[in-house]
PDB file of N, CA and C in Angstrom:
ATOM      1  N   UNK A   1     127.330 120.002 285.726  1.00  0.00           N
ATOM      2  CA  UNK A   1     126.415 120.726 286.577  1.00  0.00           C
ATOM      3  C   UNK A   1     127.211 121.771 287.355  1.00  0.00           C
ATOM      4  N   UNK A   2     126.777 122.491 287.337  1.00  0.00           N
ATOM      5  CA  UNK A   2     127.182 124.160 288.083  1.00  0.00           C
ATOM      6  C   UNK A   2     126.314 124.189 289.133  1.00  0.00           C
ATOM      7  N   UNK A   3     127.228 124.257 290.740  1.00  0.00           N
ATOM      8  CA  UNK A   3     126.924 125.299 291.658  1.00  0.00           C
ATOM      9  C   UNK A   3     127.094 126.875 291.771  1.00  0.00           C
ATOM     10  N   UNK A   4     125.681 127.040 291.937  1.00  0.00           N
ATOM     11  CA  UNK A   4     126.143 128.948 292.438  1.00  0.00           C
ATOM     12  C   UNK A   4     126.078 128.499 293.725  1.00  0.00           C
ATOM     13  N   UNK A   5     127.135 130.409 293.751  1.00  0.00           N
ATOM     14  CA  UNK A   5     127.343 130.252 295.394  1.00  0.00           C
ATOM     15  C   UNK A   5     126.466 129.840 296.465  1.00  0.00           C
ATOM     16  N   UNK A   6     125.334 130.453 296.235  1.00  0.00           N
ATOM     17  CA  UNK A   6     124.011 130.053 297.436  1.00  0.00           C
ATOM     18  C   UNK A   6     123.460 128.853 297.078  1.00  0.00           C
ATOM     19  N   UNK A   7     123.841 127.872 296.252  1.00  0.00           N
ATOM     20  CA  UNK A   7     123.964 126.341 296.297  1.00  0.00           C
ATOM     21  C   UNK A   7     124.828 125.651 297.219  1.00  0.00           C
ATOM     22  N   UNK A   8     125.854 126.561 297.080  1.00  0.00           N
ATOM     23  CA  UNK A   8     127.352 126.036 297.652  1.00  0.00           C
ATOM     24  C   UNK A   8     126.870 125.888 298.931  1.00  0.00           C
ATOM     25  N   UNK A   9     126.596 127.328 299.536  1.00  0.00           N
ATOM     26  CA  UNK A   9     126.903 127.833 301.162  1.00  0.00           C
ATOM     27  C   UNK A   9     125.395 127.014 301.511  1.00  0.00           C
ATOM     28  N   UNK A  10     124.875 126.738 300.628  1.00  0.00           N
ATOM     29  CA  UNK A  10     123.157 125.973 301.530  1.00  0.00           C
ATOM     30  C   UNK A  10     123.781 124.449 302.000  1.00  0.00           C
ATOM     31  N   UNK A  11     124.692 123.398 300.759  1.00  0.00           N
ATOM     32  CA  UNK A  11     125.000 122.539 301.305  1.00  0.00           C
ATOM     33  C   UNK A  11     126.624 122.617 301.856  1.00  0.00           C
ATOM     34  N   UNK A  12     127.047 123.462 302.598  1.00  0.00           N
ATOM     35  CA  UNK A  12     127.541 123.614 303.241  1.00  0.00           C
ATOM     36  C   UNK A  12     127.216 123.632 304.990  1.00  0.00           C
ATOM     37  N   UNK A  13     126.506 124.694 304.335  1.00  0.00           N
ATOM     38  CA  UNK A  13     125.581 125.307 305.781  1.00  0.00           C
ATOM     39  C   UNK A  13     124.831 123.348 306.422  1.00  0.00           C
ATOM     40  N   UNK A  14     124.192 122.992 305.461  1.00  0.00           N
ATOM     41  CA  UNK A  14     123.515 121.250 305.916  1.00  0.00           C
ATOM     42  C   UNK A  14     124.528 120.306 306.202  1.00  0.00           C
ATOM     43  N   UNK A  15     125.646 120.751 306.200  1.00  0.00           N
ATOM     44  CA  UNK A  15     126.376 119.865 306.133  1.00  0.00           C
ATOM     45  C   UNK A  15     127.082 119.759 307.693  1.00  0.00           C
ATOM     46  N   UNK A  16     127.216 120.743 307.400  1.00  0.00           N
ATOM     47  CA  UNK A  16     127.763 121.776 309.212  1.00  0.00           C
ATOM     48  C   UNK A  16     126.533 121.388 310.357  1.00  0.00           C
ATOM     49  N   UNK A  17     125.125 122.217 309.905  1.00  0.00           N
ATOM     50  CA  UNK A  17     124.304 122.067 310.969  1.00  0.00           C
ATOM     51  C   UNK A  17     123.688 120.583 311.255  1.00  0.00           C
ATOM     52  N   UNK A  18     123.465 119.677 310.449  1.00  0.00           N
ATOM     53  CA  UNK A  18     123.164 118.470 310.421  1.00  0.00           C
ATOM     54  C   UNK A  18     123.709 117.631 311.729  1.00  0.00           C
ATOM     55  N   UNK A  19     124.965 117.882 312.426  1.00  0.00           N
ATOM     56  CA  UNK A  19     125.132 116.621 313.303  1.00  0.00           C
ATOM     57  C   UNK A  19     125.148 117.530 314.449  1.00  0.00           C
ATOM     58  N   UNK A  20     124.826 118.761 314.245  1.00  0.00           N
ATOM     59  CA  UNK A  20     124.772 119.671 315.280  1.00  0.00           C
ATOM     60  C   UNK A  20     123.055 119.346 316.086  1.00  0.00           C
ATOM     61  N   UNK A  21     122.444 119.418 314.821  1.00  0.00           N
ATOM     62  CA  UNK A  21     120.764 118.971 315.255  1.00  0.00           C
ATOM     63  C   UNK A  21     120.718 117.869 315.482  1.00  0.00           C
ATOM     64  N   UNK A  22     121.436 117.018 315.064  1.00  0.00           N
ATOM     65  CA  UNK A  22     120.933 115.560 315.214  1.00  0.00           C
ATOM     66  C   UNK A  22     121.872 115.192 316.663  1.00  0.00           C
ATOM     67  N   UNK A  23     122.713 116.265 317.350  1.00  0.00           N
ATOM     68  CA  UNK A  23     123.190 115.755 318.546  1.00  0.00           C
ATOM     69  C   UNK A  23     122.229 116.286 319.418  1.00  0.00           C
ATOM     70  N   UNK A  24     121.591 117.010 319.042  1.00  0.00           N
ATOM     71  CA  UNK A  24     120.437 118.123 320.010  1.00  0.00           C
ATOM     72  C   UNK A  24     119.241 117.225 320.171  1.00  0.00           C
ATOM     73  N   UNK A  25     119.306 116.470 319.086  1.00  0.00           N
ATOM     74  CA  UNK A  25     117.964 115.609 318.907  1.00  0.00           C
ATOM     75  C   UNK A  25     118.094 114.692 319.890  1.00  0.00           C
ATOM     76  N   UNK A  26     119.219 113.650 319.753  1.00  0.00           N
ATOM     77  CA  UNK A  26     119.665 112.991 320.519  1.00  0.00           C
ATOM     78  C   UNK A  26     119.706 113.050 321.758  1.00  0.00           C
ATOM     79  N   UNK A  27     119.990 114.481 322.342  1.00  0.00           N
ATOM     80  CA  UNK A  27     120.236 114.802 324.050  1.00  0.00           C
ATOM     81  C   UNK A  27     118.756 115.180 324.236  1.00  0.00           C
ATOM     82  N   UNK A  28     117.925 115.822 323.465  1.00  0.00           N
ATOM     83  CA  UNK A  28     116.321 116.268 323.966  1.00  0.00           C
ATOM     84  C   UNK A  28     115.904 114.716 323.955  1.00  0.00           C
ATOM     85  N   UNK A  29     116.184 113.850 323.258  1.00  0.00           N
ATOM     86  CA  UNK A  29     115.582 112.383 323.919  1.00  0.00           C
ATOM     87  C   UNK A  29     116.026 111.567 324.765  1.00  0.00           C
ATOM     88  N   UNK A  30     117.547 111.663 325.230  1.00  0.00           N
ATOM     89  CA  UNK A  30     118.312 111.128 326.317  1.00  0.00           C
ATOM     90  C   UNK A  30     117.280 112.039 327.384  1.00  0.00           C
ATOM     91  N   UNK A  31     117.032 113.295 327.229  1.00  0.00           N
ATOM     92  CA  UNK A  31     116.403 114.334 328.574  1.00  0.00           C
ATOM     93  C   UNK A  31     115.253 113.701 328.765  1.00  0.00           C
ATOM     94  N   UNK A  32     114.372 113.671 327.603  1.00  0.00           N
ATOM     95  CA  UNK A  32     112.560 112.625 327.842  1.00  0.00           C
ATOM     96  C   UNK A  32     112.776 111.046 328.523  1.00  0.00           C
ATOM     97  N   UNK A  33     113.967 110.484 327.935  1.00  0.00           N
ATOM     98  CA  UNK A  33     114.117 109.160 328.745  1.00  0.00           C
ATOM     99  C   UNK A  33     113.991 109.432 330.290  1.00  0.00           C
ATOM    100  N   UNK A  34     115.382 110.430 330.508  1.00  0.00           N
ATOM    101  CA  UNK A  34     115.710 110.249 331.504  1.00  0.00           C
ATOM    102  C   UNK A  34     114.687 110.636 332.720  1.00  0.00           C
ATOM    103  N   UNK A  35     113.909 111.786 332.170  1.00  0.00           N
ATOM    104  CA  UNK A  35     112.568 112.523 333.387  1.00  0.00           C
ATOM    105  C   UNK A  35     111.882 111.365 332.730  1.00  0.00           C
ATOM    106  N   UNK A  36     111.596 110.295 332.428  1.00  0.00           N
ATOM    107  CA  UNK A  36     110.479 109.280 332.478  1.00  0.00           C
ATOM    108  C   UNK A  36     110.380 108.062 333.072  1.00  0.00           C
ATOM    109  N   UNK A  37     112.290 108.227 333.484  1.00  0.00           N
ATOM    110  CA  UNK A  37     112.873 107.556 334.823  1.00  0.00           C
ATOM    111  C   UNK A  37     112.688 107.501 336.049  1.00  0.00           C
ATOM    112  N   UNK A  38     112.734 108.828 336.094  1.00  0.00           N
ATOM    113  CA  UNK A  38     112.390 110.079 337.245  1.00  0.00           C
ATOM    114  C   UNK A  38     111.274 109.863 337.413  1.00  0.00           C
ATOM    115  N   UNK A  39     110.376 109.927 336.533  1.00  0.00           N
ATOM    116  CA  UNK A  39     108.721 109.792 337.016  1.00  0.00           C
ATOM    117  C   UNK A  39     108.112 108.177 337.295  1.00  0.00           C
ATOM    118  N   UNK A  40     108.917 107.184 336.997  1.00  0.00           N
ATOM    119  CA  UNK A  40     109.039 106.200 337.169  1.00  0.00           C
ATOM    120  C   UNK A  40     109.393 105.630 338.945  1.00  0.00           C
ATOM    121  N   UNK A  41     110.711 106.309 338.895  1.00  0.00           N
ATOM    122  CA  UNK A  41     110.768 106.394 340.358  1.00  0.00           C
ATOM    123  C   UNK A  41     109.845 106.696 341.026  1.00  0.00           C
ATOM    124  N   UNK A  42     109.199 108.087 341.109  1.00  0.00           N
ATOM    125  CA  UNK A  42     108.992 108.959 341.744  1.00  0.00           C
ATOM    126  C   UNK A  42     107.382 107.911 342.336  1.00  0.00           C
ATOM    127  N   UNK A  43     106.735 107.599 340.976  1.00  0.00           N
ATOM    128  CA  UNK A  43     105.430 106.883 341.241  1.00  0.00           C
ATOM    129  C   UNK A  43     105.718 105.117 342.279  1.00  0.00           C
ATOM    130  N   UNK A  44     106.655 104.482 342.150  1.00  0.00           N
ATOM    131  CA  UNK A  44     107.303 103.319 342.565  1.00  0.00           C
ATOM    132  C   UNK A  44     106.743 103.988 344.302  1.00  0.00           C
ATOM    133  N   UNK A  45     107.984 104.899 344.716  1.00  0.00           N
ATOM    134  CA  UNK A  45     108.239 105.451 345.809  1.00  0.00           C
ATOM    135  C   UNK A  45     107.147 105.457 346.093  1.00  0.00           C
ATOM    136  N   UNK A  46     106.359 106.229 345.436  1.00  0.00           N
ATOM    137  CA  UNK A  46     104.526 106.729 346.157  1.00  0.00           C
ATOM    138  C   UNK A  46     103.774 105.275 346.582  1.00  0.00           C
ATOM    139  N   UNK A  47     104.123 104.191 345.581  1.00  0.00           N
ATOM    140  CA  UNK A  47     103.439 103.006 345.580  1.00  0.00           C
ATOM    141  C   UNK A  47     103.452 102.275 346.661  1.00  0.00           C
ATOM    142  N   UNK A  48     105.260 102.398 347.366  1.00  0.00           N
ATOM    143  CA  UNK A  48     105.541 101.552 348.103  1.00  0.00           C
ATOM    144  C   UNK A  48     105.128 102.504 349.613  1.00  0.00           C
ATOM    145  N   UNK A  49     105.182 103.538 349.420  1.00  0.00           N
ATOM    146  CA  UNK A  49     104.744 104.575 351.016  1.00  0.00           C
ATOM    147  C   UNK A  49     103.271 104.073 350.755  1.00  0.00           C
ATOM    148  N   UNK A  50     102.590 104.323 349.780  1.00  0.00           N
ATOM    149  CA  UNK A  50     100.994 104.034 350.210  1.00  0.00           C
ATOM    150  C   UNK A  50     101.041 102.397 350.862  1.00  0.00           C
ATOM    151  N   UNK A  51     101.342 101.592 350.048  1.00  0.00           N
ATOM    152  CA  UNK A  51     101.478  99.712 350.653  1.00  0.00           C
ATOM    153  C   UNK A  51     102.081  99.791 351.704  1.00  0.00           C
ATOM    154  N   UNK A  52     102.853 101.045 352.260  1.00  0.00           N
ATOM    155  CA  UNK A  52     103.541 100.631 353.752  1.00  0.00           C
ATOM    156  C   UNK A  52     102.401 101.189 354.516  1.00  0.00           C
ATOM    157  N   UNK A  53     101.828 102.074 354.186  1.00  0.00           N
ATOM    158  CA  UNK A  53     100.731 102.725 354.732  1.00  0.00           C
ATOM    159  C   UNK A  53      99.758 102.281 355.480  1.00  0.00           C
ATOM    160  N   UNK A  54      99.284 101.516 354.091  1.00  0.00           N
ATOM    161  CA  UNK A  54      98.141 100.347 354.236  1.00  0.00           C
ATOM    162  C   UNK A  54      98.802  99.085 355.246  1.00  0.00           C
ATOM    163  N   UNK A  55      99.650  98.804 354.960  1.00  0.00           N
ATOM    164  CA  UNK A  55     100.324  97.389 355.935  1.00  0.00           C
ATOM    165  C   UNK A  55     100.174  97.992 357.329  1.00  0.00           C
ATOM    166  N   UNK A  56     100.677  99.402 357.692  1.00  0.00           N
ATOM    167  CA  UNK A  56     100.358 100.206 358.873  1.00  0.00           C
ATOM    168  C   UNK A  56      99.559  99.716 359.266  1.00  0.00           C
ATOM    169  N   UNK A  57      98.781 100.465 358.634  1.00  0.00           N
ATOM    170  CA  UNK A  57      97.130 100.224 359.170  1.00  0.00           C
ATOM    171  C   UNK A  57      96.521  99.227 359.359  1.00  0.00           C
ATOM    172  N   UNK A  58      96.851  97.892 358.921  1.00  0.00           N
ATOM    173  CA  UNK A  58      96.624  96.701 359.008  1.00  0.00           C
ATOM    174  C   UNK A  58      97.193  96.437 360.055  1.00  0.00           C
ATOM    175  N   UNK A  59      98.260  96.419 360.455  1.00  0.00           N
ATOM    176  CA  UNK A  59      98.405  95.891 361.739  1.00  0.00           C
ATOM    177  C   UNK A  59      98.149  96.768 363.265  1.00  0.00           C
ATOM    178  N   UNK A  60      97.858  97.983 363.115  1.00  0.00           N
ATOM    179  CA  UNK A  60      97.117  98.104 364.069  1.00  0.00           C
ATOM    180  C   UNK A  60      95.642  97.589 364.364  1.00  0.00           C
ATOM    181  N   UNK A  61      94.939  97.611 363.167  1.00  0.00           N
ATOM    182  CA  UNK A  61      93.796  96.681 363.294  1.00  0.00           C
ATOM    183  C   UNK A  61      93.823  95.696 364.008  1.00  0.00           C
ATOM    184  N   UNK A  62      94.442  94.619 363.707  1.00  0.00           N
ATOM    185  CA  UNK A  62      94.771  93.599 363.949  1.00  0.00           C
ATOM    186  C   UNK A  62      94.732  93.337 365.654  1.00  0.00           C
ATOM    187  N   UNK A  63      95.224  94.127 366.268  1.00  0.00           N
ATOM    188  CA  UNK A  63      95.568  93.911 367.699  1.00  0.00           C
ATOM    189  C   UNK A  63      94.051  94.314 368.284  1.00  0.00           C
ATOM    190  N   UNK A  64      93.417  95.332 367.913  1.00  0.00           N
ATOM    191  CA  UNK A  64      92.261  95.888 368.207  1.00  0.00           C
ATOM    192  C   UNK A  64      91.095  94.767 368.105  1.00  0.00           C
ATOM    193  N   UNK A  65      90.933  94.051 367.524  1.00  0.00           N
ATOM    194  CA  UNK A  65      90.078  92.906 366.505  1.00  0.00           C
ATOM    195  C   UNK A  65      90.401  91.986 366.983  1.00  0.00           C
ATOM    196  N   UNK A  66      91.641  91.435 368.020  1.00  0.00           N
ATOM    197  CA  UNK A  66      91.637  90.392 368.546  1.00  0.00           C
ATOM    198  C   UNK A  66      90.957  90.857 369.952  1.00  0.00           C
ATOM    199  N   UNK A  67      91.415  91.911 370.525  1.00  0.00           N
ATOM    200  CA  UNK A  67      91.030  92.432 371.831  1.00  0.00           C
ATOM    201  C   UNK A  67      89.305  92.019 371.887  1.00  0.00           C
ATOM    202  N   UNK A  68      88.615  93.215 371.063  1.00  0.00           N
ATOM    203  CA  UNK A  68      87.829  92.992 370.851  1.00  0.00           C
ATOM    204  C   UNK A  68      87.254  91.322 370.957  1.00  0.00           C
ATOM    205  N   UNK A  69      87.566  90.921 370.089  1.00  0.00           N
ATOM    206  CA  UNK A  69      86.671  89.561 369.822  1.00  0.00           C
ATOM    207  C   UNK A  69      87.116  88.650 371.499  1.00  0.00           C
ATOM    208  N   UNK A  70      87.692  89.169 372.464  1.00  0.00           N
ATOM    209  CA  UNK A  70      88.403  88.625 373.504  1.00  0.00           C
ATOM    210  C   UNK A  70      87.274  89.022 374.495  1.00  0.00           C
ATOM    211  N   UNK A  71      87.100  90.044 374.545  1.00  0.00           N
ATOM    212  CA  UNK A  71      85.913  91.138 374.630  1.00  0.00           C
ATOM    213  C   UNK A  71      84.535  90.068 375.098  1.00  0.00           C
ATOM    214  N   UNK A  72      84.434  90.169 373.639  1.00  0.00           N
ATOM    215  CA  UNK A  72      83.108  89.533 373.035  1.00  0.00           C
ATOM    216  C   UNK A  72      82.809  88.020 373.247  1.00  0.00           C
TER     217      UNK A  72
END
């Protein structure tokens, strides 16, 4: 079997670009992991400010609602 040249230089050329893409591939999905980390965090954080929020607010209730019923 005979290569011509533009046989040659094509698996050449695949041979070369191949771990070049497949390291690109690799880092564009290390990048999606990593911002899905990030957004992971980011929602946690929100979760725990709203539940501190709410706990807030719960305990000011609390003092009001006894007064009250002291009140009453």
């Amino acid at each position: 079997m005979t290569l011509h040249i533009h046989q040659v230089t094509l698996l050449k050329f695949y041979y070369k670009e191949r771990p070049i893409k497949e390291a690109e591939k690799q880092e564009e999905e290390d990048l999606k992991e990593k911002d899905a980390f990030e957004e992971l965090k980011k929602l946690a954080a929100a979760s725990k400010d709203e539940f501190s929020w709410v706990e807030e607010e719960n305990t000011l209730k609390r003092p009001t609602e006894v007064a009250d019923a002291v009140k009453h």
